[in-house]
C-alpha atoms as a PDB file:
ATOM      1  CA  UNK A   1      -9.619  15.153  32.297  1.00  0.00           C
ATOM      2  CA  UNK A   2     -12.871  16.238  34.366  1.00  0.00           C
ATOM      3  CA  UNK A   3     -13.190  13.057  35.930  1.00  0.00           C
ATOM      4  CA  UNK A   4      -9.381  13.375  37.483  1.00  0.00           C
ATOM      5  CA  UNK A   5      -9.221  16.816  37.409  1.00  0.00           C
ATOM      6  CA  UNK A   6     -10.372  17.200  41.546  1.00  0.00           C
ATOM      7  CA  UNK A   7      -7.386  14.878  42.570  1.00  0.00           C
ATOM      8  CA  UNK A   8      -5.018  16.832  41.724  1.00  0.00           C
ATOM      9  CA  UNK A   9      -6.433  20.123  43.653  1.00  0.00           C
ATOM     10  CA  UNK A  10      -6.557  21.427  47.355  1.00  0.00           C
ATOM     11  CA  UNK A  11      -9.777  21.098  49.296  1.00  0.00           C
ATOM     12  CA  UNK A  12     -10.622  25.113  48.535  1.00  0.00           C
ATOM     13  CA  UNK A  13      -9.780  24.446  45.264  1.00  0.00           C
ATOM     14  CA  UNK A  14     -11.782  21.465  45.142  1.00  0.00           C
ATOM     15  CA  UNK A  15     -14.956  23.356  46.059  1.00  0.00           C
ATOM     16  CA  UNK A  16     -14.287  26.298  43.645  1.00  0.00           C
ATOM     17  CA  UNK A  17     -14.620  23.694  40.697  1.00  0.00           C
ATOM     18  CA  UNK A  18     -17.832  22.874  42.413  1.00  0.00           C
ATOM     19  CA  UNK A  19     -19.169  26.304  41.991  1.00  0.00           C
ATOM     20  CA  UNK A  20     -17.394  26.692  38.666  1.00  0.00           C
ATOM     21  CA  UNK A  21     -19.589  23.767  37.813  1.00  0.00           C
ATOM     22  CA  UNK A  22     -22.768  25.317  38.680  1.00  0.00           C
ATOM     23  CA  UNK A  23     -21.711  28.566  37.301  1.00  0.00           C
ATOM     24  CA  UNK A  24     -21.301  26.759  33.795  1.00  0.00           C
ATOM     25  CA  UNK A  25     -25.235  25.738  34.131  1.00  0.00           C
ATOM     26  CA  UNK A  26     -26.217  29.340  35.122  1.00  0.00           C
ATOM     27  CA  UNK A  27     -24.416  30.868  32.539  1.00  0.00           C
ATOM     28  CA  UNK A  28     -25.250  28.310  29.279  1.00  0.00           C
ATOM     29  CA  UNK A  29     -29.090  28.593  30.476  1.00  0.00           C
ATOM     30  CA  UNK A  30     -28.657  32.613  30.759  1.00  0.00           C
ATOM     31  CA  UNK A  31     -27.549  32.347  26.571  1.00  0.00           C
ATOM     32  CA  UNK A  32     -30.554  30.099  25.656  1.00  0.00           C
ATOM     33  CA  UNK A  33     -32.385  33.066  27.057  1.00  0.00           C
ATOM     34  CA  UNK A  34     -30.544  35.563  24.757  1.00  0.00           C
ATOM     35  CA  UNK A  35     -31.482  33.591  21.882  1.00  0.00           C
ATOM     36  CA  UNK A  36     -34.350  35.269  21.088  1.00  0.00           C
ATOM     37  CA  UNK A  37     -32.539  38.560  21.966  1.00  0.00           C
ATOM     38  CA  UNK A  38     -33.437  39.133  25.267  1.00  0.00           C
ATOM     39  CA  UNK A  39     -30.905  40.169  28.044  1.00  0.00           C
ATOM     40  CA  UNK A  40     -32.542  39.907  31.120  1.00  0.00           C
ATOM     41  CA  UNK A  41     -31.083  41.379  34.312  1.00  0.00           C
ATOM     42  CA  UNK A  42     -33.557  39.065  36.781  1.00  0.00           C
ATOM     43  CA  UNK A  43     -32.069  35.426  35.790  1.00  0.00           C
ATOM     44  CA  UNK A  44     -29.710  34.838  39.165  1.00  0.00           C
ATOM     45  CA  UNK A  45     -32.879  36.043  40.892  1.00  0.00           C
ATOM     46  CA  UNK A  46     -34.268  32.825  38.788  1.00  0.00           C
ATOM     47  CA  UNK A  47     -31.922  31.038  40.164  1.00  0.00           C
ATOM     48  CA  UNK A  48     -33.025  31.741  43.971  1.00  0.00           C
ATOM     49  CA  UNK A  49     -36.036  30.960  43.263  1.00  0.00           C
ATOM     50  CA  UNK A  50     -34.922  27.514  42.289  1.00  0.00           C
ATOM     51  CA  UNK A  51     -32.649  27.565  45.620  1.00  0.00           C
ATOM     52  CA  UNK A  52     -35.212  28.691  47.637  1.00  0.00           C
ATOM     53  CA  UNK A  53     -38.159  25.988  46.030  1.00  0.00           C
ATOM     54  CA  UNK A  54     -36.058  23.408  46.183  1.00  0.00           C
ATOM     55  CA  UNK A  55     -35.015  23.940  49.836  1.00  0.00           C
ATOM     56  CA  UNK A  56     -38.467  24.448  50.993  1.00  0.00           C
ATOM     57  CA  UNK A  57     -39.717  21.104  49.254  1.00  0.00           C
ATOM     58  CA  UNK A  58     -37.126  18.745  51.037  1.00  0.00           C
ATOM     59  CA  UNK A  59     -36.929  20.953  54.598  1.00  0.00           C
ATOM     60  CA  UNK A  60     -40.648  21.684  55.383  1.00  0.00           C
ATOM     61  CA  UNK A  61     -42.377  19.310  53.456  1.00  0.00           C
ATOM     62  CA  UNK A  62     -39.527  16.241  53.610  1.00  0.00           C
ATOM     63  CA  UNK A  63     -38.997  15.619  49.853  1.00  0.00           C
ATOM     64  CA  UNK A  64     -36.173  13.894  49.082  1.00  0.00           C
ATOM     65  CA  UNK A  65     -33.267  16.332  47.642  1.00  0.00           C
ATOM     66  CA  UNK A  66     -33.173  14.535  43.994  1.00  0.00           C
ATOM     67  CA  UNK A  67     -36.742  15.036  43.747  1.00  0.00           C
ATOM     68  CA  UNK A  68     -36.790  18.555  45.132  1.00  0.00           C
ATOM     69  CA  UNK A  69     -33.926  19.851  43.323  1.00  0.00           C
ATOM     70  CA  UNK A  70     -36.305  18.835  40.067  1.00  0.00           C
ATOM     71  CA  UNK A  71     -39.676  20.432  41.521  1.00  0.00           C
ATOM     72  CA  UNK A  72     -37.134  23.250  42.200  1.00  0.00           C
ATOM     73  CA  UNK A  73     -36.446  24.089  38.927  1.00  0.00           C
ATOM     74  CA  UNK A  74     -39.897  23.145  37.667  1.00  0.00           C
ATOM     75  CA  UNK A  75     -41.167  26.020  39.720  1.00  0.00           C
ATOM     76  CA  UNK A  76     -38.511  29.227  38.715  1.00  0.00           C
ATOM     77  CA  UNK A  77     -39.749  27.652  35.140  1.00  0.00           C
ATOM     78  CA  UNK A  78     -43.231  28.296  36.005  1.00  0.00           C
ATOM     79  CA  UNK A  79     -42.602  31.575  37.930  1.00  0.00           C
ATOM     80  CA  UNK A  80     -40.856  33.037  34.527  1.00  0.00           C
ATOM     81  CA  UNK A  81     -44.166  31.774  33.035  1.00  0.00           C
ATOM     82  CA  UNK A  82     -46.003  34.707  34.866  1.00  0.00           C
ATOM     83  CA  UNK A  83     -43.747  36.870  35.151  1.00  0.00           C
ATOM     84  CA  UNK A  84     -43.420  36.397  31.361  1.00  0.00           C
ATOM     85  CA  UNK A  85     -46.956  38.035  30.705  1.00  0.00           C
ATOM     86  CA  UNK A  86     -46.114  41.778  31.841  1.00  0.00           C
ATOM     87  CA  UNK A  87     -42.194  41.465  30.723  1.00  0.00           C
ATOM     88  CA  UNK A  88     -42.850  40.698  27.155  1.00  0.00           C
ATOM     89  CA  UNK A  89     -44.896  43.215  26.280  1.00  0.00           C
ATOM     90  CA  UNK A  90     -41.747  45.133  26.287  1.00  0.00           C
ATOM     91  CA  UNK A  91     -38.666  44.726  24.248  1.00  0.00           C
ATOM     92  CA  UNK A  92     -34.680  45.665  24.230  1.00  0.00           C
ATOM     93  CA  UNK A  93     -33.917  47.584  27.073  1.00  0.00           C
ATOM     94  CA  UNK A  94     -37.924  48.072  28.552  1.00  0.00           C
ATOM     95  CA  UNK A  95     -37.245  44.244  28.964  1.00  0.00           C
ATOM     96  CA  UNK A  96     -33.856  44.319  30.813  1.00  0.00           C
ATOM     97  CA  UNK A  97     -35.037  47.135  33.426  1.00  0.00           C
ATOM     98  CA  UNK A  98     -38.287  45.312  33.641  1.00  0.00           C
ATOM     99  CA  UNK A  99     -36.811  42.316  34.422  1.00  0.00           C
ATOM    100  CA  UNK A 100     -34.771  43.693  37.093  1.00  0.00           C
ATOM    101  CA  UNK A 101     -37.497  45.179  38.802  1.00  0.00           C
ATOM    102  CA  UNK A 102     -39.383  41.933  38.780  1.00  0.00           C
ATOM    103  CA  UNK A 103     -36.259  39.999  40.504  1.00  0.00           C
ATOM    104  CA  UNK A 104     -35.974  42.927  42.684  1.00  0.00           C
ATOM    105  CA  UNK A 105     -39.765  42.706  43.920  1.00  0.00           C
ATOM    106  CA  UNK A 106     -38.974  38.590  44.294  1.00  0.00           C
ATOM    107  CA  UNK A 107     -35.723  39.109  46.625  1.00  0.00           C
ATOM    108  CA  UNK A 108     -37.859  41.970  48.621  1.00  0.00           C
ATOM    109  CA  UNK A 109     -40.290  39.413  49.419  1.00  0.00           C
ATOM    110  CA  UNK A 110     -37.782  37.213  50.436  1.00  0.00           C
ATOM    111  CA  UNK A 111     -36.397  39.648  52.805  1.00  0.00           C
ATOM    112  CA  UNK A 112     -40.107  40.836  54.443  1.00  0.00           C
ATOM    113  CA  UNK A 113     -41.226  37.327  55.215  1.00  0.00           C
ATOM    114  CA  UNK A 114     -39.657  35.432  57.796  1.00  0.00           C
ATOM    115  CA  UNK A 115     -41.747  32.203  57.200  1.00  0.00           C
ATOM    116  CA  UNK A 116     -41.015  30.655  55.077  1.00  0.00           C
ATOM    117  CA  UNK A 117     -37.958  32.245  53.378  1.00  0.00           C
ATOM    118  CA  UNK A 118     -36.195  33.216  56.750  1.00  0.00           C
ATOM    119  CA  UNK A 119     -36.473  36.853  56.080  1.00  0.00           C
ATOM    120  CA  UNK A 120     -33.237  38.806  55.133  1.00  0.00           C
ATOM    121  CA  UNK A 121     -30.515  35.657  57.315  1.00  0.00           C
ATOM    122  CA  UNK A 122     -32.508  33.315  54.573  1.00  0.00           C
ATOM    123  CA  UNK A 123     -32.483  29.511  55.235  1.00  0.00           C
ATOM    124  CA  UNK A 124     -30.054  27.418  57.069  1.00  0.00           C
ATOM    125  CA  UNK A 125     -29.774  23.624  57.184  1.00  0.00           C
ATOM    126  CA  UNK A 126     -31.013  23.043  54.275  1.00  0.00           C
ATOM    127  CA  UNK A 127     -31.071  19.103  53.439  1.00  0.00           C
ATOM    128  CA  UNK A 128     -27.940  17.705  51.818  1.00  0.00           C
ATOM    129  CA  UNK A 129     -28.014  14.726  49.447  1.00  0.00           C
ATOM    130  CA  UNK A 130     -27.766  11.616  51.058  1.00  0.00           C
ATOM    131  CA  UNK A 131     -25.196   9.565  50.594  1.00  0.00           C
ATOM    132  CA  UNK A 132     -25.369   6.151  48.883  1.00  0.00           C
ATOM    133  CA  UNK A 133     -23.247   3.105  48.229  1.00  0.00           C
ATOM    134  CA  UNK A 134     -21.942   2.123  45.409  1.00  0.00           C
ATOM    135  CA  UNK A 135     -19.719  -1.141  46.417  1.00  0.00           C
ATOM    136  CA  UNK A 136     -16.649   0.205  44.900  1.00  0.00           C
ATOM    137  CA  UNK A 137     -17.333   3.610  45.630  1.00  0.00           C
ATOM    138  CA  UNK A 138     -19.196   5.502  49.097  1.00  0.00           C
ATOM    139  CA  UNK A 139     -20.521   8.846  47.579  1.00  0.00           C
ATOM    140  CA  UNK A 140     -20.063  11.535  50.649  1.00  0.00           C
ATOM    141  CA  UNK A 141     -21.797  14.820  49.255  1.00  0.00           C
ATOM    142  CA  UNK A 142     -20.412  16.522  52.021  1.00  0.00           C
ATOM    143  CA  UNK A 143     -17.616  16.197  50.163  1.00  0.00           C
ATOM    144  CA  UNK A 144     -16.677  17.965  47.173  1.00  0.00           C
ATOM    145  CA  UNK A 145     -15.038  16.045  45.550  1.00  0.00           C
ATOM    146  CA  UNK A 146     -18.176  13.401  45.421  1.00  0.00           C
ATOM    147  CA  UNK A 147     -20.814  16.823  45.165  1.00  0.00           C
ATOM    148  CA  UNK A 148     -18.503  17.315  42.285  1.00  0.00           C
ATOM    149  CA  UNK A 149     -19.176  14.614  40.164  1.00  0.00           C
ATOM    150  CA  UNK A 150     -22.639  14.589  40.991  1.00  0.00           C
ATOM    151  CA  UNK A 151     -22.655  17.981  39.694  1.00  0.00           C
ATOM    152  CA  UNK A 152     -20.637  17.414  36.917  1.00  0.00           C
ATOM    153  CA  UNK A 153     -23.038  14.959  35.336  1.00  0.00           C
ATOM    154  CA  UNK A 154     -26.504  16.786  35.663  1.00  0.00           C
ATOM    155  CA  UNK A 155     -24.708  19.650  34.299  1.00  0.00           C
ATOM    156  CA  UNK A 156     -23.468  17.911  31.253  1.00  0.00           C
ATOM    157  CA  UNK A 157     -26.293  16.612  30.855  1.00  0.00           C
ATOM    158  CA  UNK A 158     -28.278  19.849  30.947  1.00  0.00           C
ATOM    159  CA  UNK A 159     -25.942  21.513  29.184  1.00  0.00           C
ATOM    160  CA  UNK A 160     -26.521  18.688  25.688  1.00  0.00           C
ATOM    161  CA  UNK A 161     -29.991  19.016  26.151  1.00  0.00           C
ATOM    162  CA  UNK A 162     -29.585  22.793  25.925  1.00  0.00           C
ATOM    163  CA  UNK A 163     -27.681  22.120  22.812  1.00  0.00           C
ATOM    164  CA  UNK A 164     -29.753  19.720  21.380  1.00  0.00           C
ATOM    165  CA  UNK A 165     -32.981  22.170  22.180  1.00  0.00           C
ATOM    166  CA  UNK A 166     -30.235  24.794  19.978  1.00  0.00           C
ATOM    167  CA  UNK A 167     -29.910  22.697  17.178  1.00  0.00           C
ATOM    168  CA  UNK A 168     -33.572  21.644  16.970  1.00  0.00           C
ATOM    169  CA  UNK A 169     -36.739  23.839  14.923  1.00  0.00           C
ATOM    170  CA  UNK A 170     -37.406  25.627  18.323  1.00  0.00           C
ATOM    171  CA  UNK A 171     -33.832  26.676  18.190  1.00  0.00           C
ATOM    172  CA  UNK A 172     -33.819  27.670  14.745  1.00  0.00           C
ATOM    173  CA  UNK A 173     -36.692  29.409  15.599  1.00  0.00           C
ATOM    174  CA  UNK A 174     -35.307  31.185  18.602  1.00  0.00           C
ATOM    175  CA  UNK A 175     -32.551  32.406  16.012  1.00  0.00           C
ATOM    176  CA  UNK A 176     -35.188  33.739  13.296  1.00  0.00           C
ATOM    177  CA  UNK A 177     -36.759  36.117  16.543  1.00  0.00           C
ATOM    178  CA  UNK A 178     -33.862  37.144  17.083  1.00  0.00           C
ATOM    179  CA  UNK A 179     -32.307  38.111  13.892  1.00  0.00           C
ATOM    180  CA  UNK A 180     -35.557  38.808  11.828  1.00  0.00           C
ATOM    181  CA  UNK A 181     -38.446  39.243  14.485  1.00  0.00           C
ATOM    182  CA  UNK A 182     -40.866  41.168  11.776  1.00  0.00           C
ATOM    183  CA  UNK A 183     -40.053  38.627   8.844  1.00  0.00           C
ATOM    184  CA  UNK A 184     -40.531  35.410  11.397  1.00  0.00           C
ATOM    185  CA  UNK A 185     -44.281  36.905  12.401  1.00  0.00           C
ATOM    186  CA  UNK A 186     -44.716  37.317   8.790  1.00  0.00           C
ATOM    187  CA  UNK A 187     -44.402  33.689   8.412  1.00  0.00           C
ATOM    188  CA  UNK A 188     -46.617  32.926  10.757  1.00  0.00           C
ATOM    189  CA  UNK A 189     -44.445  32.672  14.010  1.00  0.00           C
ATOM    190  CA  UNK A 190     -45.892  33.606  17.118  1.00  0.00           C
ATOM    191  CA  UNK A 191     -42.988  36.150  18.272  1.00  0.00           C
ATOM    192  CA  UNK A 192     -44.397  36.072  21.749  1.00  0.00           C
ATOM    193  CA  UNK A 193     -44.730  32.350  22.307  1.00  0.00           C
ATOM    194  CA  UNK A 194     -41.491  31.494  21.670  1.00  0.00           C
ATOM    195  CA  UNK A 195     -40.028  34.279  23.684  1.00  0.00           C
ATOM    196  CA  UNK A 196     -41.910  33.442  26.321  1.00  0.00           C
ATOM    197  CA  UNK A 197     -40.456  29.804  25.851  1.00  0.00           C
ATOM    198  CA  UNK A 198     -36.958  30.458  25.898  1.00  0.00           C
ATOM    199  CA  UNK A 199     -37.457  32.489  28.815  1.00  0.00           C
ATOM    200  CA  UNK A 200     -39.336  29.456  31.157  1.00  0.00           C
ATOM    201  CA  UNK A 201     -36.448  26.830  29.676  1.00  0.00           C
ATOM    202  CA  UNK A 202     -33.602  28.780  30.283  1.00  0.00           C
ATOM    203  CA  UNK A 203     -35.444  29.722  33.739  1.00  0.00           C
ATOM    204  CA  UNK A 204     -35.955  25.966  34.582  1.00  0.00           C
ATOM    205  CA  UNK A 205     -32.014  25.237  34.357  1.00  0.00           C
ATOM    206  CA  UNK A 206     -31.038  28.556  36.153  1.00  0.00           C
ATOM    207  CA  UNK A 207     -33.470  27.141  39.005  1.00  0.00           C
ATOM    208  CA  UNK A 208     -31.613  23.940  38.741  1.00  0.00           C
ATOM    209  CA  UNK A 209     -28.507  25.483  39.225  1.00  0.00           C
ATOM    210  CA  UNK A 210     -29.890  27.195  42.187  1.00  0.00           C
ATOM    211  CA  UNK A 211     -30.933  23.562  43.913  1.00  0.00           C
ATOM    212  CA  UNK A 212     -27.211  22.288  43.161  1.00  0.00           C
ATOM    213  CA  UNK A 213     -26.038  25.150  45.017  1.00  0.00           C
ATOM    214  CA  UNK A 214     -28.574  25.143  47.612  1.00  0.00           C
ATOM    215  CA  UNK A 215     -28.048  21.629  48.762  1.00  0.00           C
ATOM    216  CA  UNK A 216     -24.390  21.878  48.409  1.00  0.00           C
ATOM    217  CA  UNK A 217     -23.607  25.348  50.724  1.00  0.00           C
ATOM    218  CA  UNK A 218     -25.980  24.196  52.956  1.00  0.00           C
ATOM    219  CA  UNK A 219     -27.822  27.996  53.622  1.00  0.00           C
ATOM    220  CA  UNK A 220     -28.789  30.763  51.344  1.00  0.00           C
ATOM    221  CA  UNK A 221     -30.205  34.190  51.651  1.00  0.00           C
ATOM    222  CA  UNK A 222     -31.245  36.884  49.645  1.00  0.00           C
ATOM    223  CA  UNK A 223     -28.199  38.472  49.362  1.00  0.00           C
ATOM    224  CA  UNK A 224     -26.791  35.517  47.336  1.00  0.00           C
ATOM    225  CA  UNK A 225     -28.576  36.438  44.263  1.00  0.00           C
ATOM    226  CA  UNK A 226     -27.997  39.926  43.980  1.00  0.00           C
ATOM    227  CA  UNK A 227     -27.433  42.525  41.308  1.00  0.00           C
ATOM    228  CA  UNK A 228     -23.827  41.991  41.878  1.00  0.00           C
ATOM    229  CA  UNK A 229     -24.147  38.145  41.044  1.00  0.00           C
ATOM    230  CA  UNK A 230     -25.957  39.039  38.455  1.00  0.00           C
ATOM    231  CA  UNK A 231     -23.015  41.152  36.725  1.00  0.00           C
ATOM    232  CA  UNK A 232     -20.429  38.398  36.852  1.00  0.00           C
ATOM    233  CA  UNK A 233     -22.888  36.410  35.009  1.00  0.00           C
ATOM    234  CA  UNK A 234     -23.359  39.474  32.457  1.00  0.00           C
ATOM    235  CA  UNK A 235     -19.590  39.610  32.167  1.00  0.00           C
ATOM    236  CA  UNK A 236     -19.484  35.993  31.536  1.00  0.00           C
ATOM    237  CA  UNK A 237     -21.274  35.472  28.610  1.00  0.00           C
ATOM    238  CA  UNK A 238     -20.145  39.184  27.104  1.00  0.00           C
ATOM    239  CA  UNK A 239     -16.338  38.465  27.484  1.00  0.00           C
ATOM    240  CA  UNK A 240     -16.789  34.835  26.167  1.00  0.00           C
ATOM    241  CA  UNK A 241     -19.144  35.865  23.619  1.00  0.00           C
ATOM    242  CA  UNK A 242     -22.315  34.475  23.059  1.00  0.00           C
ATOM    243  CA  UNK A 243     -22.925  33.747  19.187  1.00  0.00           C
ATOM    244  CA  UNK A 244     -21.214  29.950  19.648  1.00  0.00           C
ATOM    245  CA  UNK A 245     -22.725  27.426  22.921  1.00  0.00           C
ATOM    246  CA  UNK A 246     -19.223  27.335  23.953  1.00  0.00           C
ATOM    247  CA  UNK A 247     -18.874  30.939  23.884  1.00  0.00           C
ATOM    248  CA  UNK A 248     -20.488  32.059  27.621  1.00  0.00           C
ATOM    249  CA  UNK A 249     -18.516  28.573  29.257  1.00  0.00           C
ATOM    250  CA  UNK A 250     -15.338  29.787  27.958  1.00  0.00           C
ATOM    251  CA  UNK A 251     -15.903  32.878  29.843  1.00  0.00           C
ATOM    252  CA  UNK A 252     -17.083  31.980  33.006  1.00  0.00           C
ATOM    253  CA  UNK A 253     -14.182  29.320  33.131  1.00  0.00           C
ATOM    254  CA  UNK A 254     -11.475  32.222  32.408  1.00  0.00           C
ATOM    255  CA  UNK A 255     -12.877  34.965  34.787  1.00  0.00           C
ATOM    256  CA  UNK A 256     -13.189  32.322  37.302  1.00  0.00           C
ATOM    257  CA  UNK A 257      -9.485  31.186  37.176  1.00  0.00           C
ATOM    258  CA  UNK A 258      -8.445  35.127  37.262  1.00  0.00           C
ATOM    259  CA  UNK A 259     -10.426  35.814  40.326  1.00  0.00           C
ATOM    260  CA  UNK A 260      -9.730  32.950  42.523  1.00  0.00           C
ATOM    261  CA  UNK A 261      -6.002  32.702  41.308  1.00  0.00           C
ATOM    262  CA  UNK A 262      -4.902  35.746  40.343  1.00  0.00           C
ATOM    263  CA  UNK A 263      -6.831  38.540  42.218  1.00  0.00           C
ATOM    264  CA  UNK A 264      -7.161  36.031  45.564  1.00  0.00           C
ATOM    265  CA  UNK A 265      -3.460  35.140  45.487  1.00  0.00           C
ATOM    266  CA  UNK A 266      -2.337  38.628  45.358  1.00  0.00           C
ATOM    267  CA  UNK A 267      -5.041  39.793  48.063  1.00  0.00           C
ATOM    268  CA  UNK A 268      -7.035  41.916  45.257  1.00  0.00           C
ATOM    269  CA  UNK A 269     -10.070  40.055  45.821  1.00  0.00           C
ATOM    270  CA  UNK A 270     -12.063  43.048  47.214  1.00  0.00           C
ATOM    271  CA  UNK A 271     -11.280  44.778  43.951  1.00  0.00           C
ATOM    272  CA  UNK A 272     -13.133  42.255  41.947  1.00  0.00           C
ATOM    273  CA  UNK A 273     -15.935  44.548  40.522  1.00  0.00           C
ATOM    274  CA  UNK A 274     -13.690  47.140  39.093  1.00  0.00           C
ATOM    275  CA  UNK A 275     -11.588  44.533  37.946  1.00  0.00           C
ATOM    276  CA  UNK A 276     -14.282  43.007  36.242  1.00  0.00           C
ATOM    277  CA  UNK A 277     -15.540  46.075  34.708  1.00  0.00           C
ATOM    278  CA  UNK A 278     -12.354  46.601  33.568  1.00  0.00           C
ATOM    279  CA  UNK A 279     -11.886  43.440  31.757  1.00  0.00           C
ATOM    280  CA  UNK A 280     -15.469  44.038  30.474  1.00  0.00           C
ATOM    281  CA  UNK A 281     -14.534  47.518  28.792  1.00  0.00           C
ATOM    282  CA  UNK A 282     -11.609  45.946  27.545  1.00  0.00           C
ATOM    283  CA  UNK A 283     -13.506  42.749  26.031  1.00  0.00           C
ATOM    284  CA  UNK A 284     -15.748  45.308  24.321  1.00  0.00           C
ATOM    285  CA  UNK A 285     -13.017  47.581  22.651  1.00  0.00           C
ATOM    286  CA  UNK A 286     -10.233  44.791  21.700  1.00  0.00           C
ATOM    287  CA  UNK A 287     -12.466  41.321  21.536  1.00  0.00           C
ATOM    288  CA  UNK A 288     -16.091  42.503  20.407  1.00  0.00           C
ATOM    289  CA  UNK A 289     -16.751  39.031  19.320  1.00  0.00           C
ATOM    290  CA  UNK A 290     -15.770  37.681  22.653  1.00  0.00           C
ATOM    291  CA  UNK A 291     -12.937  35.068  23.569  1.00  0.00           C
ATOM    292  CA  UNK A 292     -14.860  32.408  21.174  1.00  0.00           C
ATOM    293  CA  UNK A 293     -13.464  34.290  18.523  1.00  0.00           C
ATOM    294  CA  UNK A 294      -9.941  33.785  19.751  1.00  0.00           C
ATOM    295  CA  UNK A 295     -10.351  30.311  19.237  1.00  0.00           C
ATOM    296  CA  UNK A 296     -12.055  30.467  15.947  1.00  0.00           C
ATOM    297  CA  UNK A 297      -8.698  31.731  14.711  1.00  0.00           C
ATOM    298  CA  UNK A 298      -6.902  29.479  15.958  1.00  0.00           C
ATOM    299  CA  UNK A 299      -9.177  26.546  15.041  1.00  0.00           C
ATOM    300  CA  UNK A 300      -9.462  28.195  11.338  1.00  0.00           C
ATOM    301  CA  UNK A 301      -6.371  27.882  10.343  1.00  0.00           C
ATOM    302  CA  UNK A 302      -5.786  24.055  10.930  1.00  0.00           C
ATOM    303  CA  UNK A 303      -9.316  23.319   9.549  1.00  0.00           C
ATOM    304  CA  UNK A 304      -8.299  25.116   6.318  1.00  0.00           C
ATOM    305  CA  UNK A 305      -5.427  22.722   6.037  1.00  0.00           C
ATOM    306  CA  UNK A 306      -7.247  19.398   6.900  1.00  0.00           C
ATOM    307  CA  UNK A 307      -9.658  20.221   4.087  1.00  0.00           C
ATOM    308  CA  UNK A 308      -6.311  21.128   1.849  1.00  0.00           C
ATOM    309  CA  UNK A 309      -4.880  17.455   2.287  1.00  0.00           C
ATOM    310  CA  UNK A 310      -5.445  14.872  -0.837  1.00  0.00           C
END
């Protein structure tokens, strides 16, 4: 269905699912960072920094996009490795305000310095991926169609290692400092350390995500990675939930299809943020649990009656 889904879409619509794409990354990365139960408000921030790396590597220093778009996200990993020192020596909601000052003082520097980061217009002609041959097939990444599949299979493929890091004893782990912080350092866990390591992984991806959409829109700027940006990706994860990995996708995928074909169609998209923030209010009174827990009824039900057959 995701392979043939682009054919049957208009061009706009075509590059939508591109973003949606990305979005998906952004937003599965930003719950392996609430793991440990820690909501950060810097992560799109993160994610320029990835943009920004990964557009600097192939356009000033000639590195070719694949490669850069890696060394992209290797360095918002290693930038939420320092930043990491001062923000976790606070907790709950120190953390979140911390963390938005800290993005705040990274976009700020990309508006003061011209060179490199273009000052507050940001970059523009950044390098696109270069097109290759197949035989069968000529990939155009101008296109989105092409950008999307390209997409499509470094984010699938980000998104099972994200699920296999989940499902491994770091995830566990990232659980246990969540849940039962005291009772883990009891143990012997160091609380700090694996904080600090959900933080740079989820980081990493959220820079990856960045590159994708760096290479694909061709220019960035710091206004692209606002606190605006960053509460649709709040919204996201809360009105999908965020106890199941599917949980944040779901949401992202949902709010997505209501903005660009509800509120665009009948000229509300202006209204966005309050429509948002309505939707969030509502999530939080009527669906606490998120939309995962929509379909956890509905999936309940029929699993209860597999497991009641001879």
């Amino acid at each position: 269905m995701l392979l043939a889904l682009p054919h049957g879409l208009s061009f706009s619509q075509q590059e939508i699912l591109v973003f949606l794409t990305i979005n998906v990354l952004l937003v599965a990365s930003y719950r392996l960072l609430t793991l440990t139960g820690e909501w950060s408000l810097g992560h799109v921030v993160i994610m320029g920094v990835g943009a920004y790396a990964s557009a600097l590597y192939s356009k000033h220093f000639g590195v070719p996009v694949p490669v850069s778009m890696a060394l992209g996200a290797g360095t918002a990993a290693l930038i939420a490795m320092f930043l990491s020192y001062p923000l976790f020596r606070m907790k709950g909601f120190y953390f979140l305000i911390g963390s938005f000052a800290a993005g705040e003082i990274i976009r700020l520097l990309w508006k003061r310095f011209r060179d490199p980061f273009g000052g507050p217009k940001g970059l523009k002609r950044i390098e696109p991926m270069p097109d290759f041959d197949l035989g069968i097939w000529q990939f155009d990444f101008f296109e989105p169609v092409c950008y999307y599949y390209f997409a499509l299979a470094v984010v699938a493929f980000c998104l099972w290692l994200m699920w296999r890091i989940e499902r491994s004893h770091v995830g566990l782990t990232f659980h246990a400092v969540h849940w039962q912080d005291k009772l883990a350092e009891a143990a012997g866990v160091n609380v700090r350390a694996y904080r600090t390591l959900a933080f740079v992984i989820a980081s990493g991806f959220a820079g990856l995500s960045g590159a994708l959409l760096a290479h694909y829109i061709g220019t960035i700027n710091p206004n692209s990675f606002d606190v605006e940006m960053m509460v649709f990706v709040l919204t996201w994860a809360i009105v999908g939930g965020t106890t199941t990995f599917y949980g944040p996708i779901l949401g992202c995928i949902v709010l997505t299809i209501l903005n660009e074909i509800v509120l665009r169609e009948m000229g509300f998209e202006q209204a966005r943020p309050l429509i948002y923030g309505l939707v969030l209010i509502a999530s939080i009174l009527f669906l606490p649990k998120g939309l995962e827990s929509v379909v956890q009824r509905l999936v309940r039900p029929r699993a209860e009656k597999m497991e009641e057959r001879p």
